[in-house]
Protein backbone atom coordinates (compact mmCIF):
# COMPACT_ATOMS: atom_id res chain seq x y z
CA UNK A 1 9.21 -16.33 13.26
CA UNK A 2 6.11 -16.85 14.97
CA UNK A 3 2.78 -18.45 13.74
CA UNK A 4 1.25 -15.33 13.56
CA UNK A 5 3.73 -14.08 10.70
CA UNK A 6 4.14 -17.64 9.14
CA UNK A 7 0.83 -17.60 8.30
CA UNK A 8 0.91 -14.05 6.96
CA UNK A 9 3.42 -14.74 4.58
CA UNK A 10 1.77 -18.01 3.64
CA UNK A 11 -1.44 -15.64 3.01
CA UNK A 12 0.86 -13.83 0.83
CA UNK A 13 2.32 -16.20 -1.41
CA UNK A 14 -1.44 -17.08 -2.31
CA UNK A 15 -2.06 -13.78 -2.68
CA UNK A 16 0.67 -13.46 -4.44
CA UNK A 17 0.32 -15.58 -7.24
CA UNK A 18 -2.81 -13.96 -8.40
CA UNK A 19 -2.46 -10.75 -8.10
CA UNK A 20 0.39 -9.39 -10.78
CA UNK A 21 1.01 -5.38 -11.63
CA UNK A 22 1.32 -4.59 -14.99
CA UNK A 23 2.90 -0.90 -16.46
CA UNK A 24 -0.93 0.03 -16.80
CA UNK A 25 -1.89 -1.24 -13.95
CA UNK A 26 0.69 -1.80 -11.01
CA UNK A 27 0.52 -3.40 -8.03
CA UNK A 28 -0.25 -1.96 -4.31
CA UNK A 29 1.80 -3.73 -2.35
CA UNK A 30 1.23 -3.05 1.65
CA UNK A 31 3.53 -3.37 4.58
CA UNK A 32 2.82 -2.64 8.20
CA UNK A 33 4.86 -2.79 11.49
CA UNK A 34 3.36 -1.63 14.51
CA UNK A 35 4.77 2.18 14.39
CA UNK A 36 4.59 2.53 10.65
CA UNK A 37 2.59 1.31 7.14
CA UNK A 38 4.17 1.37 3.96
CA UNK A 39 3.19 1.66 0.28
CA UNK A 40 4.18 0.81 -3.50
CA UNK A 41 2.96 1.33 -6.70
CA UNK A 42 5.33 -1.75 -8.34
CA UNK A 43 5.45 -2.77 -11.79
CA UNK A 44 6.06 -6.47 -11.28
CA UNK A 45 6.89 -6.96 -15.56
CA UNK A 46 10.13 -5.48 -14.97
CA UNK A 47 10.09 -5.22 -11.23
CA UNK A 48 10.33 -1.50 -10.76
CA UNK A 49 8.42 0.45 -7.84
CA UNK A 50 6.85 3.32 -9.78
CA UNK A 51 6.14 5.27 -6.55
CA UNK A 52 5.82 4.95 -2.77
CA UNK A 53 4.79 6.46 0.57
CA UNK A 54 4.67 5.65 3.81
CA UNK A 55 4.91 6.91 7.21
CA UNK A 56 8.42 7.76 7.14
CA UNK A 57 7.80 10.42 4.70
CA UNK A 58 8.02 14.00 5.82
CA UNK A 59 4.63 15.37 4.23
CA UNK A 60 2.62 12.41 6.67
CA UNK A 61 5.39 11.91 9.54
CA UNK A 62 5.40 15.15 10.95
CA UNK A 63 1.44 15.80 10.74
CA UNK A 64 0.46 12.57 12.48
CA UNK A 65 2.35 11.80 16.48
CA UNK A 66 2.25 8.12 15.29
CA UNK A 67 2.73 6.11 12.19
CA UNK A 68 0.99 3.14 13.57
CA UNK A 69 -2.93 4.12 13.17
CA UNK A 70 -5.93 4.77 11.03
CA UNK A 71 -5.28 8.82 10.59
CA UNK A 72 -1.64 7.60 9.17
CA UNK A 73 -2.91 5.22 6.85
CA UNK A 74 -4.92 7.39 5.38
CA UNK A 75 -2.51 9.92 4.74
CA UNK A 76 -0.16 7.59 3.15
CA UNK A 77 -2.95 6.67 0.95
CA UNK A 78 -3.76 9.74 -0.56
CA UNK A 79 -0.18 10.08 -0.79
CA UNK A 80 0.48 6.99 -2.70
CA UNK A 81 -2.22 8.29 -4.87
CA UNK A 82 -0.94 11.77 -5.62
CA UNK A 83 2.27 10.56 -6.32
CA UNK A 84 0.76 8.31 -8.70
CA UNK A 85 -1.57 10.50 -10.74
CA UNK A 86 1.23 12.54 -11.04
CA UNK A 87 2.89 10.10 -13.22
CA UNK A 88 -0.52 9.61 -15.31
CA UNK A 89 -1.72 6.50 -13.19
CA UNK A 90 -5.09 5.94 -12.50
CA UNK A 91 -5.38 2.59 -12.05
CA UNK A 92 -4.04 -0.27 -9.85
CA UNK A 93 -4.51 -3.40 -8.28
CA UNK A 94 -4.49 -4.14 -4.52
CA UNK A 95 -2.44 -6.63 -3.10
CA UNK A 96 -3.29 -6.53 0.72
CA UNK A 97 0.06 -8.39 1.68
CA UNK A 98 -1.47 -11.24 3.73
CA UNK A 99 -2.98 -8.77 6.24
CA UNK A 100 -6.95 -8.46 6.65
CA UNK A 101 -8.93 -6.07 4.91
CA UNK A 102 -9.88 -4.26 7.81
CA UNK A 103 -8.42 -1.02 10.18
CA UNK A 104 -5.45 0.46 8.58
CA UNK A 105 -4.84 -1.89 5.40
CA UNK A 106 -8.93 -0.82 4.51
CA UNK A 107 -7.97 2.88 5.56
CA UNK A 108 -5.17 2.84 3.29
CA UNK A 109 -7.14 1.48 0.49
CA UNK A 110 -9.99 3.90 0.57
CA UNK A 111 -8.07 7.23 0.64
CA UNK A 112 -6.31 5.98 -2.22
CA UNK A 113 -9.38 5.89 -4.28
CA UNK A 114 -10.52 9.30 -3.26
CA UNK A 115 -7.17 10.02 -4.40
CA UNK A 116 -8.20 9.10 -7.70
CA UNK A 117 -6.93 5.62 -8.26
CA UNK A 118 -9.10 2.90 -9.33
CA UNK A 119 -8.78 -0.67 -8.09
């Protein structure tokens, strides 16, 4: 691994170890590669992923050309928000995943709350 991604996970494990998802309240846990972002709604007390969305999906995948910018982050948030209101969740917690809150990770974030989650 590189520095670059050492010191993401390192960001991670901090982050990590305050941040904890409850049945109430899960956790948003965010991935991104450079074609794709990913989403969960995990319940870290017994370890379940209540729901998720990402790029990959075909309700954002075949709207947006590529997975790996703001447009598609912000699909996958209101996504990851339907999907959870749905199952009577309205609130959350945010757990960046090491990344900065800025560009897609903030994109993500914000649709998700017009979406109707709190966090």
């Amino acid at each position: 691994m590189n520095d670059k991604t050492v010191s993401r996970l390192r960001r991670h494990e901090r982050i990590r170890k305050k941040v904890t998802g409850t049945p109430e309240r899960p956790r948003i846990s965010v991935f991104k590669s450079a074609r794709h972002i990913y989403a969960q709604l995990i319940d870290d007390a017994t370890g379940n992923t209540v729901a998720a969305a990402s790029t990959l999906d075909n309700e954002v995948g075949c709207k947006s050309g590529n997975g790996g910018n703001i447009s598609a982050a912000k699909m996958v948030g209101v996504l990851l928000a339907r999907r959870a209101v749905e199952k009577g969740l309205k609130l959350a917690v945010f757990d960046r995943g090491g990344y900065p809150y800025h560009g897609r990770i903030k994109a993500l974030a914000d649709s998700a709350r017009e979406g109707g989650l709190e966090f």
